[in-house]
Protein backbone atom coordinates (compact mmCIF):
# COMPACT_ATOMS: atom_id res chain seq x y z
CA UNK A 1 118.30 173.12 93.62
CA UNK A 2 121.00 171.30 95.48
CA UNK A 3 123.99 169.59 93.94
CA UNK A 4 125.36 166.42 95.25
CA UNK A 5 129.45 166.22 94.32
CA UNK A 6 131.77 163.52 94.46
CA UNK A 7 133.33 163.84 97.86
CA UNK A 8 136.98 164.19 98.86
CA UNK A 9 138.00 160.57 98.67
CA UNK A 10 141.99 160.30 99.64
CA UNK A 11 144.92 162.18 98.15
CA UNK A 12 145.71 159.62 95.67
CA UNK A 13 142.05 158.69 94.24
CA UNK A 14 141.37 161.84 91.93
CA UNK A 15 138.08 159.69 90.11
CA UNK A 16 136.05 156.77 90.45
CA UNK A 17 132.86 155.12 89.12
CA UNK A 18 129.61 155.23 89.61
CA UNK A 19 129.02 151.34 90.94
CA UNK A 20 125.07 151.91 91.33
CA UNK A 21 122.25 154.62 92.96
CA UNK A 22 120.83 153.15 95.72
CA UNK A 23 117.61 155.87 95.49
CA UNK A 24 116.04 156.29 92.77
CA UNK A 25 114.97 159.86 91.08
CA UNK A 26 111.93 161.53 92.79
CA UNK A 27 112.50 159.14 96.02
CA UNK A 28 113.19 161.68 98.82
CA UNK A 29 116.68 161.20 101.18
CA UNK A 30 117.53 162.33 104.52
CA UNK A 31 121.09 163.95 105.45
CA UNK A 32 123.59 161.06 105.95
CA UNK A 33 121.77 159.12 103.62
CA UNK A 34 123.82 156.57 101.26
CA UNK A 35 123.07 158.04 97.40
CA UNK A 36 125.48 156.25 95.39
CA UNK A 37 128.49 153.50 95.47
CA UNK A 38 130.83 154.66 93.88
CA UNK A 39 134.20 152.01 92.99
CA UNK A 40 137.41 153.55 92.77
CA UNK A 41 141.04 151.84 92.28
CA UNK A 42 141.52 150.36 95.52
CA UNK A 43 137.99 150.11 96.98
CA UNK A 44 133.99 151.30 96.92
CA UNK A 45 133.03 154.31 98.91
CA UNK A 46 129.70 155.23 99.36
CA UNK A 47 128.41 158.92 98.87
CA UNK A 48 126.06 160.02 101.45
CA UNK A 49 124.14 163.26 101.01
CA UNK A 50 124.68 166.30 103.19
CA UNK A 51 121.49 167.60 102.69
CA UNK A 52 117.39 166.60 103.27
CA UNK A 53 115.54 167.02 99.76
CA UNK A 54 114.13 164.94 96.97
CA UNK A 55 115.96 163.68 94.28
CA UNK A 56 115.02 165.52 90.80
CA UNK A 57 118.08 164.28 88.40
CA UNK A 58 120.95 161.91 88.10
CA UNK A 59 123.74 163.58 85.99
CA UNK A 60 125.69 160.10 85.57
CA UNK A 61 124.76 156.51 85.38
CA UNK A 62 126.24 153.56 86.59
CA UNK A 63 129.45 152.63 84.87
CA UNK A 64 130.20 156.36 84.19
CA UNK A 65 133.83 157.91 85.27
CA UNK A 66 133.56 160.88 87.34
CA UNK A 67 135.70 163.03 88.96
CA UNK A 68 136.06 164.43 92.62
CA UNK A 69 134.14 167.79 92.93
CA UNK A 70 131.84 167.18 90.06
CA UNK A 71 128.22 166.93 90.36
CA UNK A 72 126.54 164.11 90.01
CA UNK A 73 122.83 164.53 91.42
CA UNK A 74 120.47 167.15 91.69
CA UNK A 75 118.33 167.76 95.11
CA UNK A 76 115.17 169.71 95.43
CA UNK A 77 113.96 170.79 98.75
CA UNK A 78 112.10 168.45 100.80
CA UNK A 79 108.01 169.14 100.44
CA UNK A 80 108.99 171.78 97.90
CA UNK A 81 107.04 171.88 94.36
CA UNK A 82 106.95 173.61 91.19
CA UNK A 83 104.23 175.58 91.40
CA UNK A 84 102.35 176.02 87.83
CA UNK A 85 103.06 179.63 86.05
CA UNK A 86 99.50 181.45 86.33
CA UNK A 87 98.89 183.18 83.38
CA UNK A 88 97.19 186.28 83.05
CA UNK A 89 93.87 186.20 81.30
CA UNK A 90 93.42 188.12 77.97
CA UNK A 91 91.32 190.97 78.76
CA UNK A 92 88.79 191.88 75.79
CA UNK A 93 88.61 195.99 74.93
CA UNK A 94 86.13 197.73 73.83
CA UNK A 95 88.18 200.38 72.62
CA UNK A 96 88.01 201.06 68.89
CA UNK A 97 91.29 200.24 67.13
CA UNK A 98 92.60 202.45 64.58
CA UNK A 99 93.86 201.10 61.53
CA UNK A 100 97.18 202.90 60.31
CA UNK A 101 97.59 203.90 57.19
CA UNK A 102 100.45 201.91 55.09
CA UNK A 103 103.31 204.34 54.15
CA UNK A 104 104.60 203.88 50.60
CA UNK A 105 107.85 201.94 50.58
CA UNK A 106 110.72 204.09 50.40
CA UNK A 107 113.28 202.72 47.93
CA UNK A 108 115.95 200.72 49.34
CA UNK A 109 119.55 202.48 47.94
CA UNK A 110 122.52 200.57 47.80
CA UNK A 111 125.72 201.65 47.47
CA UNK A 112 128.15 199.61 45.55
CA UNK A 113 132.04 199.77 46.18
CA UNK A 114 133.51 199.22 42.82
CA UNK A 115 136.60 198.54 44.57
CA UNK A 116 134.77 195.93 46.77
CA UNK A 117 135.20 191.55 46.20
CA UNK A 118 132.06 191.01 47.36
CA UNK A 119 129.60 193.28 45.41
CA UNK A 120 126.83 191.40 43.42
CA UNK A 121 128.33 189.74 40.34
CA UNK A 122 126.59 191.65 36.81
CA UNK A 123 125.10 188.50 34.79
CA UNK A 124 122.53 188.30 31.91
CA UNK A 125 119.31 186.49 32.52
CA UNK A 126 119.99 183.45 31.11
CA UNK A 127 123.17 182.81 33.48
CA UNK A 128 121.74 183.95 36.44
CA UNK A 129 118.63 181.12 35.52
CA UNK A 130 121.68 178.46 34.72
CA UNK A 131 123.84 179.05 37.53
CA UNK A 132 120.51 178.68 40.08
CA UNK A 133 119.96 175.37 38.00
CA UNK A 134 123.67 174.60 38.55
CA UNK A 135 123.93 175.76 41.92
CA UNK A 136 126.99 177.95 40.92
CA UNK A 137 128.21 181.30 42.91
CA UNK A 138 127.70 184.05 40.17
CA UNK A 139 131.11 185.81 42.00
CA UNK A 140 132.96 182.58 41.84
CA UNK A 141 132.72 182.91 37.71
CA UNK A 142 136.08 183.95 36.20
CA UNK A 143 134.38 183.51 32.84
CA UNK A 144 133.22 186.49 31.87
CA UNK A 145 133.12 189.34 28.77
CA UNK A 146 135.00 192.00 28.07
CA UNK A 147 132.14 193.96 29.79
CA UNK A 148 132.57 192.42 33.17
CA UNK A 149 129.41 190.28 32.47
CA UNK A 150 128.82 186.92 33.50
CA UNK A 151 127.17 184.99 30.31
CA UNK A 152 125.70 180.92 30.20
CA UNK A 153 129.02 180.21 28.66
CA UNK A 154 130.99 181.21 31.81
CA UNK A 155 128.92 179.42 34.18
CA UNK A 156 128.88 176.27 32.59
CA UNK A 157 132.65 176.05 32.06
CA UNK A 158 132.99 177.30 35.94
CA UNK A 159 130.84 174.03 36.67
CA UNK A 160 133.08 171.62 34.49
CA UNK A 161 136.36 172.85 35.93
CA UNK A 162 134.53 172.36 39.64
CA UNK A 163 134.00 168.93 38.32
CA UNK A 164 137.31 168.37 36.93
CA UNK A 165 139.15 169.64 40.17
CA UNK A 166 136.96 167.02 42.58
CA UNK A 167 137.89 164.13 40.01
CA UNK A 168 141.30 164.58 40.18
CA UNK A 169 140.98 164.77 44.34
CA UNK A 170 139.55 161.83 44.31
CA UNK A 171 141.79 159.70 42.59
CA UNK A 172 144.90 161.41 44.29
CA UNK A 173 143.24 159.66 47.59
CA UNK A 174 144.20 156.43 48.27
CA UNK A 175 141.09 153.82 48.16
CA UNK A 176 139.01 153.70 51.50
CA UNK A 177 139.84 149.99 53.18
CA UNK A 178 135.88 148.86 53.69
CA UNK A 179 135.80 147.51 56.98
CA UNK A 180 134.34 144.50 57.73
CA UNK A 181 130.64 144.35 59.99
CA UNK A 182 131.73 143.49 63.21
CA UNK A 183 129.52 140.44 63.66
CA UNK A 184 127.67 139.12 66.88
CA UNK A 185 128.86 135.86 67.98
CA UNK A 186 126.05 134.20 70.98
CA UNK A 187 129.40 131.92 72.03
CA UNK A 188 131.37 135.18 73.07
CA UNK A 189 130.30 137.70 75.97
CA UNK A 190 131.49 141.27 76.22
CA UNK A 191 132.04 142.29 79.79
CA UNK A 192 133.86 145.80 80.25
CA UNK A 193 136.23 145.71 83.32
CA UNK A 194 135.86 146.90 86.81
CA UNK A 195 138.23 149.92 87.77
CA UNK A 196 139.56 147.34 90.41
CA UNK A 197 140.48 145.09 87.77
CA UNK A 198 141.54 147.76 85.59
CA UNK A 199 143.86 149.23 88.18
CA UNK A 200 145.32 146.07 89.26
CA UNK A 201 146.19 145.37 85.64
CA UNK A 202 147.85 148.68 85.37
CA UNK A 203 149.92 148.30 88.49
CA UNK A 204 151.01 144.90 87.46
CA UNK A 205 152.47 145.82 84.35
CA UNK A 206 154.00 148.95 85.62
CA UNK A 207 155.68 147.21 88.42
CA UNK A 208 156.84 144.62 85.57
CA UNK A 209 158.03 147.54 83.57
CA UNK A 210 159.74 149.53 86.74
CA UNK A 211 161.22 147.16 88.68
CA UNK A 212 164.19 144.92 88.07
CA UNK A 213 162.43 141.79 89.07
CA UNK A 214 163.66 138.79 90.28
CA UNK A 215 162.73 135.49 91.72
CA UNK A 216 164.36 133.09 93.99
CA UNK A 217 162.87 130.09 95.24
CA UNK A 218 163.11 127.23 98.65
CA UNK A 219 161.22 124.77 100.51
CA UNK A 220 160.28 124.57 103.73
CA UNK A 221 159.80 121.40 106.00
CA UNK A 222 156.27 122.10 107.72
CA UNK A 223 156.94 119.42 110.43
CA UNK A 224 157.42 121.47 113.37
CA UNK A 225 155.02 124.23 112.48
CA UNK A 226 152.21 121.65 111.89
CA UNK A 227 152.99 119.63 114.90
CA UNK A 228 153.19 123.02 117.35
CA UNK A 229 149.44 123.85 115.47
CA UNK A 230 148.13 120.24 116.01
CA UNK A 231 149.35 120.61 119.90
CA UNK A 232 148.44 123.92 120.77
CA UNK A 233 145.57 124.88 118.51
CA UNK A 234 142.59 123.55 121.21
CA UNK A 235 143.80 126.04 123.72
CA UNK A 236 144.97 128.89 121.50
CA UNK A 237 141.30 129.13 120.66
CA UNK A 238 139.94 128.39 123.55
CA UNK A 239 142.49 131.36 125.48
CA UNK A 240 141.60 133.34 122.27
CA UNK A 241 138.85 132.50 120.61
CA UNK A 242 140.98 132.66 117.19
CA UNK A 243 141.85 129.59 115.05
CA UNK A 244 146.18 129.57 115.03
CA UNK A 245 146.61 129.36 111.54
CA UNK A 246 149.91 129.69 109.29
CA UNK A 247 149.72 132.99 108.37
CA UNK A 248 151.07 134.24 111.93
CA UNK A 249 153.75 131.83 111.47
CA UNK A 250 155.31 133.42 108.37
CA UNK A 251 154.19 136.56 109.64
CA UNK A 252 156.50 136.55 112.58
CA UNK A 253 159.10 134.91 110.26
CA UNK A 254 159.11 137.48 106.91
CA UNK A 255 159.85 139.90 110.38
CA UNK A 256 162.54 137.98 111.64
CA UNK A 257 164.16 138.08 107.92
CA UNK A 258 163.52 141.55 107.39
CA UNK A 259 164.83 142.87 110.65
CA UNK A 260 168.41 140.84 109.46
CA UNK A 261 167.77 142.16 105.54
CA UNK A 262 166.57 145.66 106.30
CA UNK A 263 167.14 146.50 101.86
CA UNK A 264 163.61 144.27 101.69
CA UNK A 265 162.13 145.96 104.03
CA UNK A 266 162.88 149.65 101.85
CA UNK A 267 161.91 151.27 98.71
CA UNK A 268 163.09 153.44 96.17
CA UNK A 269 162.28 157.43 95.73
CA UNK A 270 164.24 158.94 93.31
CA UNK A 271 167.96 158.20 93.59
CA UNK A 272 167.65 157.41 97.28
CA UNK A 273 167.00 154.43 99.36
CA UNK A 274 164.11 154.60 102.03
CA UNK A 275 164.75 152.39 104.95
CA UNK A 276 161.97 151.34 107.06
CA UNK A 277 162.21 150.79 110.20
CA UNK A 278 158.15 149.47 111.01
CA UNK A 279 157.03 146.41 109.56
CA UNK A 280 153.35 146.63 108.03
CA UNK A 281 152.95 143.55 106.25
CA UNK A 282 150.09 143.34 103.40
CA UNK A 283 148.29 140.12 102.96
CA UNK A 284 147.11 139.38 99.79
CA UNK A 285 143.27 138.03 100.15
CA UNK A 286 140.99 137.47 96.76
CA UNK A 287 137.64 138.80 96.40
CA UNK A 288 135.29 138.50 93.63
CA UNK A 289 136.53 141.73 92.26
CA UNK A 290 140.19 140.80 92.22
CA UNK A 291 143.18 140.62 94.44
CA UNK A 292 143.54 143.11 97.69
CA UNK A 293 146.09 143.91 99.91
CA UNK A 294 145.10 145.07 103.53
CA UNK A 295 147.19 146.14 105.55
CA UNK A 296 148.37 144.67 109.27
CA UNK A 297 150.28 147.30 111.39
CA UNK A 298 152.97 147.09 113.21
CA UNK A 299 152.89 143.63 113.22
CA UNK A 300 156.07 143.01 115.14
CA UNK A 301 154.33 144.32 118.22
CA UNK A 302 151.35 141.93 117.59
CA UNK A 303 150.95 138.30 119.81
CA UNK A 304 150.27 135.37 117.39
CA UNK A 305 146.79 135.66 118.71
CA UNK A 306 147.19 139.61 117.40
CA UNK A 307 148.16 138.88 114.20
CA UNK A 308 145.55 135.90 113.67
CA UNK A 309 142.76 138.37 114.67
CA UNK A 310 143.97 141.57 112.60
CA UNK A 311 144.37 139.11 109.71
CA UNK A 312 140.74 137.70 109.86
CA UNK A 313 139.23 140.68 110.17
CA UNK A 314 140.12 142.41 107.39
CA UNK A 315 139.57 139.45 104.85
CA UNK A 316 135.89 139.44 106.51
CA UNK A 317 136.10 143.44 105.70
CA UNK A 318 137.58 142.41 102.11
CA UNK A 319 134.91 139.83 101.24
CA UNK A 320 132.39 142.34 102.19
CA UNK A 321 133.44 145.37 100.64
CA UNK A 322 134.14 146.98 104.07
CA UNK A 323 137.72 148.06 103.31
CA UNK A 324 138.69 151.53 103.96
CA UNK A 325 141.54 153.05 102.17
CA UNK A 326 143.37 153.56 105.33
CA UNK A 327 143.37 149.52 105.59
CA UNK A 328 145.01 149.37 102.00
CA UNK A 329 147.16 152.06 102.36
CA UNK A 330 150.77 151.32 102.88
CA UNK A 331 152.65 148.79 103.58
CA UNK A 332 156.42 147.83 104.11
CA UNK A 333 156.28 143.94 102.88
CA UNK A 334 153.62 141.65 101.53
CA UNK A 335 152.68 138.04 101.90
CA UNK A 336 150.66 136.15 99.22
CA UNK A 337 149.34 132.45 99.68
CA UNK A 338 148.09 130.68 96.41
CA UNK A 339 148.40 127.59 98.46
CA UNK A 340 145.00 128.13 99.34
CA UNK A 341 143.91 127.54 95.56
CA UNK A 342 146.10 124.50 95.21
CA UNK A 343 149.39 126.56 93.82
CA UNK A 344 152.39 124.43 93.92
CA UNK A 345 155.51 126.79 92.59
CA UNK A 346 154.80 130.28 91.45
CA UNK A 347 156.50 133.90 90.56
CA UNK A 348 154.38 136.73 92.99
CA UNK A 349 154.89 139.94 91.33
CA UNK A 350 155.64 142.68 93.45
CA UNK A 351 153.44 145.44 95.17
CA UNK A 352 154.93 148.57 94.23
CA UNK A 353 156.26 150.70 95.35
CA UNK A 354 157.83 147.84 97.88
CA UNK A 355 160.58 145.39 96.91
CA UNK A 356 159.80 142.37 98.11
CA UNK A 357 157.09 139.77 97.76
CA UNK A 358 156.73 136.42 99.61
CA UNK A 359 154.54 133.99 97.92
CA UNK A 360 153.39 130.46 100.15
CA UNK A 361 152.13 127.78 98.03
CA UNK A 362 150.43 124.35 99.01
CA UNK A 363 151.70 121.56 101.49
CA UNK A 364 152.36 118.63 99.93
CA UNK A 365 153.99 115.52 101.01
CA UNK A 366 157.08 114.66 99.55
CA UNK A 367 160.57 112.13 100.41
CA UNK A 368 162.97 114.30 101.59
CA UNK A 369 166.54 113.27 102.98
CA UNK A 370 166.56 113.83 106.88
CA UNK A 371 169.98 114.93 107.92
CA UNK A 372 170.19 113.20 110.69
CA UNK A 373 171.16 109.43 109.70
CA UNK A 374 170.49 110.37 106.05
CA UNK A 375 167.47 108.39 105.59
CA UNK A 376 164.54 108.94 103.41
CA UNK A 377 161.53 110.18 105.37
CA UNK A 378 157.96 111.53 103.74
CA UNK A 379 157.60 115.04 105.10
CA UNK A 380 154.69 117.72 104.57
CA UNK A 381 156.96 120.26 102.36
CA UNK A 382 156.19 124.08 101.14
CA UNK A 383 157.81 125.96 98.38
CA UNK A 384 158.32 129.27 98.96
CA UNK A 385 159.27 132.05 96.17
CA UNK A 386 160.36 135.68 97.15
CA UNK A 387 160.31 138.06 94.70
CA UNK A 388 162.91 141.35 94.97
CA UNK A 389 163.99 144.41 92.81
CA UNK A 390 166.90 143.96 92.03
CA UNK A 391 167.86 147.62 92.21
CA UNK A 392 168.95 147.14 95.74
CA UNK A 393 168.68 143.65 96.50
CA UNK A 394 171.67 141.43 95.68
CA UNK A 395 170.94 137.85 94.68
CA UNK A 396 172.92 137.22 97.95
CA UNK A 397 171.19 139.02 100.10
CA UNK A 398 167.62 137.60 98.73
CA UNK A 399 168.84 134.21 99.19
CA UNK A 400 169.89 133.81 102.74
CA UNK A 401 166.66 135.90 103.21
CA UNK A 402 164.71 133.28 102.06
CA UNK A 403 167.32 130.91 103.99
CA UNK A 404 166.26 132.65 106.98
CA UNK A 405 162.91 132.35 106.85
CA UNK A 406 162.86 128.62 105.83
CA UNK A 407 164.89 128.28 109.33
CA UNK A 408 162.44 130.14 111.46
CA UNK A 409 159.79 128.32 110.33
CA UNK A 410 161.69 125.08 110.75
CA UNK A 411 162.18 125.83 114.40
CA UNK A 412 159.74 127.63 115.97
CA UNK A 413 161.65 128.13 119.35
CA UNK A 414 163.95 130.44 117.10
CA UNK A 415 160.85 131.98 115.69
CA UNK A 416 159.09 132.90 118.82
CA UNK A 417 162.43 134.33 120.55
CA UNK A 418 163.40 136.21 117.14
CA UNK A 419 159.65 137.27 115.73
């Protein structure tokens, strides 16, 4: 037989779950072959045997936890079956068979330490018949004559001081709370979580719990990013076959920001401070099984085209299932945009282990007081919230980082000269 193991999967996945089998037992499967999905923390991998054979057993089934390096399937060799056990036929004889000749029993002795606890207890007839009835050890009978001997007298007061003993045990235990039936209600479904959902729970509440979070909030006057979009966006496409959206706007801009505010761009190990000096900025994209956070890389070496591109394609590779863990894994910064879903003013939480968390919300249009000749004007406006850890961000600091992007996006020559 050949066993089929969870694979190595990355050093910080030590388990996952069995999502579904995609053969089915007795189905034969060639080497390379897809087996199982299996869903871990951050995303599904699927297990692909490394040998030809036909499937005899599943160990697991699908919702079950297992570990890497246990087995999970069994494999018998391809075109190889259990051939039946022959058995040997009785052969008649002819011989005559001799019958022995019984041996009188020899009498069993049995020597009795006197000096021995567990030697067979000396009772009369009528307490040996009483303490079967009773179902009473003859040993355990203290009673007994001044011969040794265990009479009906001894066994039944042995039985009423058993009796007497489990009373009083009884009522020295407090009364047993009856719980109530758990009762089925057809208004209410039970759905058990995904490990996604599961883990992003977990991580929410421990960066809640670890961090010394903090939110400050701005707007932003979309005016000149909109109108550079509305003017450019024909040819972008048609030079790069990529819509020009807003996400390589505020990509270019969190850079900007971070590159004068290098604390947001850092993280804590220990008692030290890691500076980072690369800027991989996560994008938050939802999927049906929760929230995800690919990766771009090295972003501030990417064209607006580049960043457009890299962005699309892995929320195409997220709304698939198609994410590797190297795409997830991590990260200096994130951006999250629940302007998409109609968000007007939220609080992101942060993505551990980093420290800082832009979240975009929805355009609307709002009178604002132009500077200029201080008149009222109706302008397409953004809040924007960054979240920090307040460890080693001052509120100082996190403000005129926020400050800073809110001016890059409001002039996009600055922008494209400092992104």
């Amino acid at each position: 037989m050949i066993e089929i193991k969870v694979p190595e999967l990355a050093e910080s996945i030590t388990e996952g779950t069995i999502a579904e089998w995609t053969k089915k037992e007795g189905e034969s499967i060639e080497k390379g072959e897809t087996i199982a999905e299996l869903e871990t923390d951050k995303v599904n991998v699927e297990i692909k045997s490394e040998h030809s054979g036909v499937i005899q057993e599943f160990l697991f089934q699908p919702g079950d936890n297992v570990e890497v390096g246990q087995v999970i399937a069994m494999l018998g060799e391809a075109g190889a079956a259990s051939a039946p056990v022959a058995k040997e036929p009785v052969q008649e004889t002819t011989a005559p068979v001799q019958e022995k000749v019984a041996e009188p029993a020899k009498a069993e002795v049995t020597v009795v330490d006197k000096n021995s606890t567990s030697r067979k207890a000396v009772a009369s007839p009528a307490a040996r018949k009483k303490a079967r009835e009773l179902g009473i050890d003859l040993n355990e009978v203290s009673y007994r004559d001044p011969m040794g001997r265990v009479r009906v007298e001894g066994v039944e007061a042995h039985k009423q001081s058993l009796e007497a003993k489990k009373a009083q045990s009884v009522e020295s235990k407090p009364a047993a709370v009856a719980k109530a039936p758990v009762q089925q209600d057809d208004r209410v479904e039970r759905i058990k979580m995904s490990r996604r959902r599961q883990t992003i729970a977990k991580r929410l509440v421990e960066a809640q719990h670890n961090a010394a979070m903090l939110t400050t909030f701005n707007e932003v006057d979309m005016t000149a990013v909109m109108d550079v979009r509305n003017r450019r966006k024909d040819a972008f496409f048609k030079k790069n076959g990529v819509k020009l959206g807003f996400m390589s706007f505020f990509t270019k801009a969190v850079i900007g920001a971070l590159k004068s505010f290098p604390f947001v761009n850092a993280e804590i190990q220990g008692d030290e401070i890691l500076l980072k000096k690369y800027y991989d900025i996560g994008v938050a994209v939802s999927t049906d099984d929760g929230l995800v956070v690919p990766v771009v890389r090295n972003a501030d070496g990417l064209s607006f085209a580049g960043i457009e591109k890299e962005i699309g394609a892995l929320s195409e590779k997220a709304r698939t299932n198609k994410l590797s863990l190297n795409d997830l894994q991590g990260g200096t910064f994130t951006i999250t945009n629940g302007g998409i879903f109609g968000s007007l003013y939220s609080t992101p939480i942060l993505n551990s282990p980093q420290v800082g968390i832009l979240g975009m919300h929805t355009i609307q249009r709002r009178p604002v007081v132009v500077d200029k000749n201080d008149t009222v004007e109706v302008r397409p406006m953004m809040y924007l919230a960054l979240s920090y850890d307040h460890r080693i961000i001052d509120g100082k600091d996190a403000v005129q980082f926020l400050v800073k992007v809110k001016q890059l996006l409001e002039d996009p020559e600055d922008l494209l000269l400092e992104g």
